[in-house]
N, C-alpha and C. Protein backbone atom coordinates (compact mmCIF):
# COMPACT_ATOMS: atom_id res chain seq x y z
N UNK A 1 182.22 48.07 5.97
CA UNK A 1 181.55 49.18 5.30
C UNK A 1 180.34 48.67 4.53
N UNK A 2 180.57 47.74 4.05
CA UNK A 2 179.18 46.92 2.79
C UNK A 2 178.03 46.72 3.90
N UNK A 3 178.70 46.05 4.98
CA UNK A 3 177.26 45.82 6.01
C UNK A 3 176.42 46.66 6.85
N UNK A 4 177.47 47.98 6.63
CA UNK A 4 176.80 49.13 7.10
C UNK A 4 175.92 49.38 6.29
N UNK A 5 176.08 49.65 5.50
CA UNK A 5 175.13 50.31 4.15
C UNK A 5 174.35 49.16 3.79
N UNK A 6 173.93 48.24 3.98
CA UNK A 6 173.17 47.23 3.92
C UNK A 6 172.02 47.17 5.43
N UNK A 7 172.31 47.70 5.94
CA UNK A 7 172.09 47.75 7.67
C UNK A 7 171.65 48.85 7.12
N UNK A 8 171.88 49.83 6.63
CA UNK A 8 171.19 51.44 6.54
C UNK A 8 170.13 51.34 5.90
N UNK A 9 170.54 50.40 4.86
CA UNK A 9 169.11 50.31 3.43
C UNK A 9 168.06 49.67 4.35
N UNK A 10 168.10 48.38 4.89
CA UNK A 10 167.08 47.89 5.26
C UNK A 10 166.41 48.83 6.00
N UNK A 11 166.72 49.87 7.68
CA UNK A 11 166.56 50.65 7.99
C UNK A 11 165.49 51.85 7.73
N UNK A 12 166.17 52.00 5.63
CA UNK A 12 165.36 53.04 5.37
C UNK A 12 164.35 52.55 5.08
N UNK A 13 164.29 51.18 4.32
CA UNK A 13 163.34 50.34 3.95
C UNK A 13 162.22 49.69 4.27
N UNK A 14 162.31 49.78 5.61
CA UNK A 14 161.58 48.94 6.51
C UNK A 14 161.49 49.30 8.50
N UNK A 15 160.84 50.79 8.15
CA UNK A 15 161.22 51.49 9.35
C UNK A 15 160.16 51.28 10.59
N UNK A 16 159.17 50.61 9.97
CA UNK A 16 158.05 50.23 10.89
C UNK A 16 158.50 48.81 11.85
N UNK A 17 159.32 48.07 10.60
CA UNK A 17 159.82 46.87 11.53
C UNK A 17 160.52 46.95 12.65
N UNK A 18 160.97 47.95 12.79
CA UNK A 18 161.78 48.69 14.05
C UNK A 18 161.30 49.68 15.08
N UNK A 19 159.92 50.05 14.80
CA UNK A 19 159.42 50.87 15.98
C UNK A 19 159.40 50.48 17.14
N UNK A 20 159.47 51.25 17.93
CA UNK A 20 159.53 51.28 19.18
C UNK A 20 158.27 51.13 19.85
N UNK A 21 158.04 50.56 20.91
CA UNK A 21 156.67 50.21 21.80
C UNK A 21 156.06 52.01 21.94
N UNK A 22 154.81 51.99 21.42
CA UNK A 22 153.99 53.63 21.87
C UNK A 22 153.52 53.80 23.34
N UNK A 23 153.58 54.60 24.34
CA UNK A 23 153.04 54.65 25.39
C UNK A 23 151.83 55.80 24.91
N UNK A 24 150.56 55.47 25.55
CA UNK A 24 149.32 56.92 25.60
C UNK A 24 149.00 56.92 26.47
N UNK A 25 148.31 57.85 26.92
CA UNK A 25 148.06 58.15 28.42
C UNK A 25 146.44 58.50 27.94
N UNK A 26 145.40 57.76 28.58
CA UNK A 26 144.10 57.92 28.11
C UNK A 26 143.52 59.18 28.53
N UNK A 27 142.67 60.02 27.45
CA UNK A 27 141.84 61.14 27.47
C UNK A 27 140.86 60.79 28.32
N UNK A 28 140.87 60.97 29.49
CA UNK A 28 140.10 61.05 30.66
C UNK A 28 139.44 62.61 30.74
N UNK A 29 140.64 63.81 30.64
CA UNK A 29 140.09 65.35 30.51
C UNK A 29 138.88 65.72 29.57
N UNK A 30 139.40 65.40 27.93
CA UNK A 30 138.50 65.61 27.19
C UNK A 30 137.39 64.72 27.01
N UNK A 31 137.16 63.70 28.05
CA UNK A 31 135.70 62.91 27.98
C UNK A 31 136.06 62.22 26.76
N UNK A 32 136.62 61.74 26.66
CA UNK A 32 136.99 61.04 25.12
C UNK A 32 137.09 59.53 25.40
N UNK A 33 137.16 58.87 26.36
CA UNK A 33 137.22 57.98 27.31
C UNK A 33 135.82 57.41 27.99
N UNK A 34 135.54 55.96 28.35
CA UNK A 34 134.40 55.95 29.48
C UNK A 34 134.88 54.46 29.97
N UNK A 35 134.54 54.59 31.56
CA UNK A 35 134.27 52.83 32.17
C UNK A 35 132.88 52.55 32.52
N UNK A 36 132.34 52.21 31.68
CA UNK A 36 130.67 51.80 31.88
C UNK A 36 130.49 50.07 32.39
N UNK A 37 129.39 50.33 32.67
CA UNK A 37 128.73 49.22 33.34
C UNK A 37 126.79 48.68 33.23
N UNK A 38 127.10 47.77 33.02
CA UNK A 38 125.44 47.56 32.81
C UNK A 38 125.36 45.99 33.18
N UNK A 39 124.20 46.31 33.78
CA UNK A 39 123.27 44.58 34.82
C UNK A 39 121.95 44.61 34.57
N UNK A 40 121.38 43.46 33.93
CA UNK A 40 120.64 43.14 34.06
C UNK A 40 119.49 42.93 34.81
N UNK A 41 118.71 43.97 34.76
CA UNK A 41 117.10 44.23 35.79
C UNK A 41 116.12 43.29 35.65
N UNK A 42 116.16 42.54 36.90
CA UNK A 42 114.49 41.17 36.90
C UNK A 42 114.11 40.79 35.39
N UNK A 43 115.16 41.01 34.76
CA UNK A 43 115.40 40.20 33.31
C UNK A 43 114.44 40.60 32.53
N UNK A 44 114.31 42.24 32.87
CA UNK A 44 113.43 42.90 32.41
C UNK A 44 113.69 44.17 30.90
N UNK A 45 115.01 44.52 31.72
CA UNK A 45 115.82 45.29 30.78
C UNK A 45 117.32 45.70 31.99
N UNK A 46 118.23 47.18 30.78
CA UNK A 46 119.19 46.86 31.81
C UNK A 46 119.41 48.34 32.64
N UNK A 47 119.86 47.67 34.02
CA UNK A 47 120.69 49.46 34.45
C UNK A 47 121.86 49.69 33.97
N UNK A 48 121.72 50.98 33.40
CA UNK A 48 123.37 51.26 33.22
C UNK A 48 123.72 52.34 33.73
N UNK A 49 125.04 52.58 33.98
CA UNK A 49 125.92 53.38 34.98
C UNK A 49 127.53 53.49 34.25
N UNK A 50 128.38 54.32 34.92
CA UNK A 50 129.49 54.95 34.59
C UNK A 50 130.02 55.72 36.20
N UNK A 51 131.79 55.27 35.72
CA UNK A 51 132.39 55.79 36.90
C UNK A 51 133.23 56.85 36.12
N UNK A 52 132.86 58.50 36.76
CA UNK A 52 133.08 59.58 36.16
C UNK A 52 134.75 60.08 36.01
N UNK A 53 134.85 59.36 37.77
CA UNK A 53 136.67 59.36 37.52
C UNK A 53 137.33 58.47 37.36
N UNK A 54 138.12 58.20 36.43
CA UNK A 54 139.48 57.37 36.60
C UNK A 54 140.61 57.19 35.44
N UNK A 55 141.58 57.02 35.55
CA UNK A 55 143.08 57.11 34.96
C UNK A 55 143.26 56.28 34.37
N UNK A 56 144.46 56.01 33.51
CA UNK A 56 144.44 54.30 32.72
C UNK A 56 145.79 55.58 31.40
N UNK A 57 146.52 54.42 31.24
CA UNK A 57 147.58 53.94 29.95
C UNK A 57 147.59 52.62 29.94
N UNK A 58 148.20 52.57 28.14
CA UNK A 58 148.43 51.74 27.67
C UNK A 58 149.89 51.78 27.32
N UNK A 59 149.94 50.51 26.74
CA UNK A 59 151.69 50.59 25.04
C UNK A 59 151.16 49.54 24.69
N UNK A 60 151.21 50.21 23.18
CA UNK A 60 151.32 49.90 22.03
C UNK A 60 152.07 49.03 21.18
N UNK A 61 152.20 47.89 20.85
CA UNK A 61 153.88 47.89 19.86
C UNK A 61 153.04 46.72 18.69
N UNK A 62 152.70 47.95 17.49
CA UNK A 62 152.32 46.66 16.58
C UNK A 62 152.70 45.82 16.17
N UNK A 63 154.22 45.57 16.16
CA UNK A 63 155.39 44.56 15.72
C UNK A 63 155.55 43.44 16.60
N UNK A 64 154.69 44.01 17.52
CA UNK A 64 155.24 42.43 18.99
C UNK A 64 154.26 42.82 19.76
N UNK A 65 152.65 42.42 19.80
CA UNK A 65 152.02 42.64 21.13
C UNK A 65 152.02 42.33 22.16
N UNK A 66 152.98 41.09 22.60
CA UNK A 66 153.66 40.57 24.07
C UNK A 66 154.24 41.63 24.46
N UNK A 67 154.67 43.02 23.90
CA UNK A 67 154.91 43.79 24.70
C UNK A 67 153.93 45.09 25.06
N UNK A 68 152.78 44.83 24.86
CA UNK A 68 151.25 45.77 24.75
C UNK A 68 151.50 45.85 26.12
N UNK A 69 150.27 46.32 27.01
CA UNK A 69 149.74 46.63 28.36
C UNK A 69 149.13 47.66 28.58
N UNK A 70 148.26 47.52 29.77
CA UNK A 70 147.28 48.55 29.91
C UNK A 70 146.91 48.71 31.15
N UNK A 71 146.84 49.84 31.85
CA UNK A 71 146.62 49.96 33.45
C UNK A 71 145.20 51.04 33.56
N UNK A 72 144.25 51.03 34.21
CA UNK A 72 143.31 51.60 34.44
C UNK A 72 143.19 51.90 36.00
N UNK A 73 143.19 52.88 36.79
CA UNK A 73 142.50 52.86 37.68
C UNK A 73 141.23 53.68 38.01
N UNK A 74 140.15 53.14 38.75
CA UNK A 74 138.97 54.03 39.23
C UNK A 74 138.49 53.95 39.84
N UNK A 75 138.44 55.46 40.50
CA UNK A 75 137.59 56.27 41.78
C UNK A 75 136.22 55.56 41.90
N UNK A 76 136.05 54.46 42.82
CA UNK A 76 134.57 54.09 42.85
C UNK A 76 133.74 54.70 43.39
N UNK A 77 133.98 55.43 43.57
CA UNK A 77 133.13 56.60 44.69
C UNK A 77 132.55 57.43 43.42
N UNK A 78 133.11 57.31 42.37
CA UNK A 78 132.09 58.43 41.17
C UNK A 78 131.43 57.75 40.38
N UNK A 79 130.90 56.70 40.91
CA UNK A 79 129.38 55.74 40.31
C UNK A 79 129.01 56.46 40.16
N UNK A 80 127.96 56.33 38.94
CA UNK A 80 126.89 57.23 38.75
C UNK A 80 126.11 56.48 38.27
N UNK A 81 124.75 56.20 38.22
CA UNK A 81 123.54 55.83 37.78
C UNK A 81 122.33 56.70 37.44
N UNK A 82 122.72 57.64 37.55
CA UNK A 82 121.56 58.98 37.07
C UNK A 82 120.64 58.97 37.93
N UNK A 83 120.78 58.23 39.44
CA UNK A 83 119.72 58.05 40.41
C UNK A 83 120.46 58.02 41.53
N UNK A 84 120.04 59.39 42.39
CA UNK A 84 120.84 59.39 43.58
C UNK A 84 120.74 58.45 44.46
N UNK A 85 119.93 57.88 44.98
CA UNK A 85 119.13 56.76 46.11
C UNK A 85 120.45 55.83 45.37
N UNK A 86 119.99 55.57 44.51
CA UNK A 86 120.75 54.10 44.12
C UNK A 86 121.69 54.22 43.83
N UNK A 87 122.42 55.07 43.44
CA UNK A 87 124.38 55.34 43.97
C UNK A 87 124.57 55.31 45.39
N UNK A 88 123.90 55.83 46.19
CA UNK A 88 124.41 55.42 47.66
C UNK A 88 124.42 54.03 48.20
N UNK A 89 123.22 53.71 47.31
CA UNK A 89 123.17 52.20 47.80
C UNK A 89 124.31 51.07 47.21
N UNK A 90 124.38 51.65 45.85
CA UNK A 90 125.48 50.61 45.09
C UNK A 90 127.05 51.07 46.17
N UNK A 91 127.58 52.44 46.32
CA UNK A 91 128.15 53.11 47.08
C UNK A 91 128.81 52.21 48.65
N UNK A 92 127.03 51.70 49.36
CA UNK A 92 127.59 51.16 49.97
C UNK A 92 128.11 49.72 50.62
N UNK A 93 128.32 49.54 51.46
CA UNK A 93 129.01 48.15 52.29
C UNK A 93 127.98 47.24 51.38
N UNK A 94 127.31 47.01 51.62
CA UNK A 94 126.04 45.81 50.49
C UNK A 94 126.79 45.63 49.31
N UNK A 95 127.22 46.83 48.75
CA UNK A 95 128.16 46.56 47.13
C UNK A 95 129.48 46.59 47.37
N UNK A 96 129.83 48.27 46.79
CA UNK A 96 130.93 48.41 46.22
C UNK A 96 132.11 49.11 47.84
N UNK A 97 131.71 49.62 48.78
CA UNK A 97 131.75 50.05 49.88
C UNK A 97 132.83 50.83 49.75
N UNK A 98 132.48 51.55 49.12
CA UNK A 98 133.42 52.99 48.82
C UNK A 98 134.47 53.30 49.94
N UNK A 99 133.88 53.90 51.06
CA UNK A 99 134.39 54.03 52.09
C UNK A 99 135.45 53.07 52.08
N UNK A 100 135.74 51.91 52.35
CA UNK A 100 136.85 51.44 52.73
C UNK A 100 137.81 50.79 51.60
N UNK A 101 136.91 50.84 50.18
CA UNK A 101 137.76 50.45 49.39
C UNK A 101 137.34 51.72 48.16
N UNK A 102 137.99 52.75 48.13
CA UNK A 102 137.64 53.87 47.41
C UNK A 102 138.02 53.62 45.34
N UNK A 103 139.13 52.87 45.58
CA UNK A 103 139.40 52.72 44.06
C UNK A 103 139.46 51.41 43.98
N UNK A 104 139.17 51.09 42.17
CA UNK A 104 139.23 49.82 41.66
C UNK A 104 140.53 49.59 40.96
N UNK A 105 140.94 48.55 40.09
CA UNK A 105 142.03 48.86 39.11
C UNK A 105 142.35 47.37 38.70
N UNK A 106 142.72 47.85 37.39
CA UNK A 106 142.81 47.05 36.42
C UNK A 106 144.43 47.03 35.80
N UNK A 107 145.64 45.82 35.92
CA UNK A 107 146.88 45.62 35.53
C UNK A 107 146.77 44.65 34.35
N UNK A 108 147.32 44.60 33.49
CA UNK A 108 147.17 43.36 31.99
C UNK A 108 148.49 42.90 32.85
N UNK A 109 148.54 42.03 32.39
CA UNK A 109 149.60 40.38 32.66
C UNK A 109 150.09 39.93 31.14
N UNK A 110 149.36 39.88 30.34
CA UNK A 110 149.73 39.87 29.26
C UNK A 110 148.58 40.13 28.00
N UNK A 111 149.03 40.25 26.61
CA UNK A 111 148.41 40.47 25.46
C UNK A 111 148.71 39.92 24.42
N UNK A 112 147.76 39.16 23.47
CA UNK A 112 147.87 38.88 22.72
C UNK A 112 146.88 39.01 21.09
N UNK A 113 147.93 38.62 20.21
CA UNK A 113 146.65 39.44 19.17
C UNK A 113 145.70 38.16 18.41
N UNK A 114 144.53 38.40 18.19
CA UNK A 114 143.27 37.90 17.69
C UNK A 114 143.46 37.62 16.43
N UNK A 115 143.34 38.47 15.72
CA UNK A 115 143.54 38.56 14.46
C UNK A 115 144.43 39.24 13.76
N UNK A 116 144.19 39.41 12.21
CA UNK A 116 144.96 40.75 11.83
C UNK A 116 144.50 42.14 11.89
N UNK A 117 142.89 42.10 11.95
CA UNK A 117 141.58 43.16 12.14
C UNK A 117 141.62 44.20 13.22
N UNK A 118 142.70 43.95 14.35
CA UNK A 118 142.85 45.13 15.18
C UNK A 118 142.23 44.21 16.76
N UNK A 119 142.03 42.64 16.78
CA UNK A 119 141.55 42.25 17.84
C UNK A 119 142.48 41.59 18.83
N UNK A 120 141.97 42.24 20.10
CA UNK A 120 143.58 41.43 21.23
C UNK A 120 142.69 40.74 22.52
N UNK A 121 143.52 39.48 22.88
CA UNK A 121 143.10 38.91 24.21
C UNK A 121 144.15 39.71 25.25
N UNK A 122 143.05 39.92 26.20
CA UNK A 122 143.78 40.59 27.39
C UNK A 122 143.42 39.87 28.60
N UNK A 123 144.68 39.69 29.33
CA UNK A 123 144.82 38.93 30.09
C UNK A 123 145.06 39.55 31.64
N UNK A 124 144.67 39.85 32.77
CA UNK A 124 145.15 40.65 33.61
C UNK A 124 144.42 40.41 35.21
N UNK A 125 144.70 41.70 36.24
CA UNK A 125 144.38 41.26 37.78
C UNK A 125 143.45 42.28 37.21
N UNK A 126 142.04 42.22 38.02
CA UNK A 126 141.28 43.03 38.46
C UNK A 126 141.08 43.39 39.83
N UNK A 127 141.08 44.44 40.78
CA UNK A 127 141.02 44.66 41.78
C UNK A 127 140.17 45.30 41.76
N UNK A 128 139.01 44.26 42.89
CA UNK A 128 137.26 45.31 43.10
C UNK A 128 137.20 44.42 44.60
N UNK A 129 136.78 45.92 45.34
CA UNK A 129 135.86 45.33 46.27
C UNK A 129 137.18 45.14 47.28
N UNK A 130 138.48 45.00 47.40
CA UNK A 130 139.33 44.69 47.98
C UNK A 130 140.14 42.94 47.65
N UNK A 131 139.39 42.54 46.29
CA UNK A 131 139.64 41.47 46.30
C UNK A 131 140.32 41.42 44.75
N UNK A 132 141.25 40.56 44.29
CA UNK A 132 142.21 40.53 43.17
C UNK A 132 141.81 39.41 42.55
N UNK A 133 141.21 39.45 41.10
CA UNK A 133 141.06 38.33 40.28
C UNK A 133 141.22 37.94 38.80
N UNK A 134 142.32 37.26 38.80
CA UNK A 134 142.56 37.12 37.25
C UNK A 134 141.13 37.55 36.42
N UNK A 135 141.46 37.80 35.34
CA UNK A 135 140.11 38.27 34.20
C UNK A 135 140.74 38.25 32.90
N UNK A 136 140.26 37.78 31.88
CA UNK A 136 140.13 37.84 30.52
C UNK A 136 139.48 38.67 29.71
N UNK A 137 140.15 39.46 28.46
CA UNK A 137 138.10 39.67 27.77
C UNK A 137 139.04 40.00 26.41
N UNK A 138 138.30 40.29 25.23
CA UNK A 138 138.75 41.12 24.42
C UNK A 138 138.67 42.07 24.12
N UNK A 139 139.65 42.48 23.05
CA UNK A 139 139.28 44.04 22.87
C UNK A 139 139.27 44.54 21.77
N UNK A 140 139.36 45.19 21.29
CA UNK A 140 139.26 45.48 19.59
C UNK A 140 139.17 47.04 19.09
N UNK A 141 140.83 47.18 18.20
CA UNK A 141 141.25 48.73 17.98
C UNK A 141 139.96 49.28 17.38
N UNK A 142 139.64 50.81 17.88
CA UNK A 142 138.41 51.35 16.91
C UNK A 142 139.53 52.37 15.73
N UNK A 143 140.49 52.97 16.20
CA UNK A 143 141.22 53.53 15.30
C UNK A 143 142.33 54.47 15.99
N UNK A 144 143.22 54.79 14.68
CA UNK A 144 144.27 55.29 15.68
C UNK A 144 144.69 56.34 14.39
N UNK A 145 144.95 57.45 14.31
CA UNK A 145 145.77 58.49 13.49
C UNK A 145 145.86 60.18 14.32
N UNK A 146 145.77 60.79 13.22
CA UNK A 146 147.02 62.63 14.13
C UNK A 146 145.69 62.95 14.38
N UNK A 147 145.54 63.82 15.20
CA UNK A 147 144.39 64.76 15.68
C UNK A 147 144.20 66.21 15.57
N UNK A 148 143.50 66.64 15.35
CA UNK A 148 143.21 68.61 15.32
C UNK A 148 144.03 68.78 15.78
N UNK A 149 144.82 68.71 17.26
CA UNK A 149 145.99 69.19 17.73
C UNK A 149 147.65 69.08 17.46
N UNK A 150 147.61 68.35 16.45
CA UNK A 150 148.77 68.08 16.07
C UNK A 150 149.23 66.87 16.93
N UNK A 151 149.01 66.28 17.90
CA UNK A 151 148.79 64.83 18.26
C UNK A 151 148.51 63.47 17.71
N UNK A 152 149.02 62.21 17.84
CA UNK A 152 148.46 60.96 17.87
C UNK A 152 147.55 60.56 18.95
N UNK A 153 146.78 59.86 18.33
CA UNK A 153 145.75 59.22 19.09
C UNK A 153 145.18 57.94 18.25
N UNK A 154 144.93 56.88 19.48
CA UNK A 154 144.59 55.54 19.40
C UNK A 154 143.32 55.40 20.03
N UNK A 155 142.38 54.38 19.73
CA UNK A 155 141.34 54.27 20.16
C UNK A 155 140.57 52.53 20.84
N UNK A 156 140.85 51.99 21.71
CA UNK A 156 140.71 50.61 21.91
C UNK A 156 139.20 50.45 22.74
N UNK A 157 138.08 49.68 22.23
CA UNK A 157 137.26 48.35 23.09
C UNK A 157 136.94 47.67 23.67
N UNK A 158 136.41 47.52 24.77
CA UNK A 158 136.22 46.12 25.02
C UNK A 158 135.59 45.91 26.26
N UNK A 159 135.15 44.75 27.27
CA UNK A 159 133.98 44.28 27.85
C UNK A 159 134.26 43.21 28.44
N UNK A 160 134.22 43.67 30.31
CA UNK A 160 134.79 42.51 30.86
C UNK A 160 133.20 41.97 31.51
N UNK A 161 133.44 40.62 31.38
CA UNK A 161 132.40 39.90 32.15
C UNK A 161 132.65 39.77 33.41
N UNK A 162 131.97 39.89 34.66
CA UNK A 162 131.98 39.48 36.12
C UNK A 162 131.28 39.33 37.11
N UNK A 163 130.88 38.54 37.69
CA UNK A 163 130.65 38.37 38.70
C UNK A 163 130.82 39.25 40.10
N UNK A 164 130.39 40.00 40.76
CA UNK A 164 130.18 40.50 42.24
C UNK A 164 130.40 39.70 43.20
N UNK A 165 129.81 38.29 42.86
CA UNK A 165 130.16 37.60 44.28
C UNK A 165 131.82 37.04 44.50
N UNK A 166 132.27 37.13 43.25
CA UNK A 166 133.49 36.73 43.09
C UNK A 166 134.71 37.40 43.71
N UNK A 167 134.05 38.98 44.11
CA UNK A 167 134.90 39.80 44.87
C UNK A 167 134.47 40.25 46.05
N UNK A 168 133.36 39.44 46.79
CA UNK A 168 132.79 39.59 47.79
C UNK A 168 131.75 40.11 47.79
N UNK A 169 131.17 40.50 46.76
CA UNK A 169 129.95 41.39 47.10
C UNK A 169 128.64 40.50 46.86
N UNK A 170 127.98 40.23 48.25
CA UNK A 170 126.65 39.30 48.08
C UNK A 170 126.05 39.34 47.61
N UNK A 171 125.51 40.66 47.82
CA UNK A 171 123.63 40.79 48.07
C UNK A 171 123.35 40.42 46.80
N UNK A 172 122.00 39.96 47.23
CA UNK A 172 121.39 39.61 46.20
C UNK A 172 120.53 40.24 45.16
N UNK A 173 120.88 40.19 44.45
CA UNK A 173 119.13 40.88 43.50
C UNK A 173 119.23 40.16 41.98
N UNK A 174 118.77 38.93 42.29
CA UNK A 174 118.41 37.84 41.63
C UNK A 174 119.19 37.44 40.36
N UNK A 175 118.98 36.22 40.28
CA UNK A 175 119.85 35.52 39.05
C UNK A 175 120.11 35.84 37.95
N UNK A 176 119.19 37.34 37.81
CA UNK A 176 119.58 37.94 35.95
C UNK A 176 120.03 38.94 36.46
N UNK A 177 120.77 39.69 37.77
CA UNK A 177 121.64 40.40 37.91
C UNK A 177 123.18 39.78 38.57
N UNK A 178 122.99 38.77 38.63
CA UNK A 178 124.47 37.85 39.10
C UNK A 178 125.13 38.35 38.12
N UNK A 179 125.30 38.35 36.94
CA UNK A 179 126.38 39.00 36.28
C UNK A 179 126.78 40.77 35.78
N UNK A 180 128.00 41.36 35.99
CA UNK A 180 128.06 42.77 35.70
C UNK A 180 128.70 42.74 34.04
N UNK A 181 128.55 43.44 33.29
CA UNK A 181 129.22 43.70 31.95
C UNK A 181 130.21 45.10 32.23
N UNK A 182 131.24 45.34 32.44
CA UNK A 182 132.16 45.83 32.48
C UNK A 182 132.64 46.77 31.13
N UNK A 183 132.08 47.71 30.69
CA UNK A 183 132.42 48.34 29.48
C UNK A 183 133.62 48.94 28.98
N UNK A 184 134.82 49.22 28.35
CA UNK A 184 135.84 49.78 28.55
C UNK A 184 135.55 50.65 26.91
N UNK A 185 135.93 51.68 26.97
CA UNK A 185 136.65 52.73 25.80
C UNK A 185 137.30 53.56 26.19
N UNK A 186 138.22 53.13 25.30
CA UNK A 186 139.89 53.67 26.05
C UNK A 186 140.50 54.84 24.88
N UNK A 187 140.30 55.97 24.39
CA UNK A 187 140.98 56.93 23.83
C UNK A 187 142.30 57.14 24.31
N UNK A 188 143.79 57.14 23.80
CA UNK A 188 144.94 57.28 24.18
C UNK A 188 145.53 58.76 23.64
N UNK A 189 146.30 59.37 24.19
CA UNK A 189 146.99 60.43 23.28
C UNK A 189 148.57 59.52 23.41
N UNK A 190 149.45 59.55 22.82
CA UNK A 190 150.38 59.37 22.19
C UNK A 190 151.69 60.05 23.10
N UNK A 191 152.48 59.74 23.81
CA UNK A 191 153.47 60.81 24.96
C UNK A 191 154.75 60.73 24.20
């Protein structure tokens, strides 16, 4: 009986130490969300672009982030660059070749935390192009509390570095576009 009630106090005491891992399912509907992208032009300035569709959750567990994760997938076919010519071209076989490889996607492998400031290493497969490649990057909470709707919501960062040729994609257009910047903002609602 004493260790019950000792087991209860701590309980009441310390109820965060016991939460449970959060799952959210990212605001993709309300645009609250984006997967951007930007490359470097003849090292002139940059293009940037956004893929209009795609899906993605996370979990949460501030008590243990070895049990975090995060899945993204996206419709590569809804490039957008605000320039029709050059979505077909990124669109096709030369790049991203829609046609035969229509979605991208992103699995974490694991997570870990940075600091105490809200910063995490993410560790995971990227799948582009038909080809699978470990990737790193960080990320960093923008914020998380209740919403107009009577909802939770979380808000995460972050920016993968990569390479094109690394997943097959050649062509060239010179040494200050060899690298892509991979943008992520990830809005979660709370399930």
């Amino acid at each position: 009986m004493k260790h019950t009630v000792i087991a209860a106090a701590l309980l009441a005491l310390a109820p965060q130490a016991f939460a449970a891992p959060e799952t959210y399912t990212v605001d993709t509907d309300g645009m609250h969300a984006s997967v951007n992208f930007k490359v470097n032009h003849l090292g002139y300035s940059w293009l940037t672009g956004r893929f209009n569709d795609f899906k993605g959750s996370f979990v949460y567990d501030e008590a243990d982030p070895a049990n975090n994760s995060v899945e993204i997938t996206i419709n590569t076919t809804s490039l957008d660059t605000n320039h029709a010519e050059r979505d077909r071209h990124l669109r096709s076989d030369d790049f991203l070749d829609v046609g035969k490889f229509p979605e991208a996607s992103f699995k974490s492998t694991s997570v870990s935390r940075e600091d105490d400031e809200g910063e995490y290493r993410v560790r995971g497969d990227l799948t582009l192009h038909g080809v699978t490649k470990p990737v790193e990057f960080e990320i960093e909470q923008v914020g998380a509390g209740q919403d107009p709707w009577g909802g939770f919501r979380r808000g995460f960062e972050g920016e993968i570095e990569l390479k094109p040729a690394d997943f097959g994609m050649n062509y060239d257009l010179g040494p200050a576009a060899a690298t892509v910047y991979l943008e992520i903002h990830l809005e979660g609602v709370r399930q």
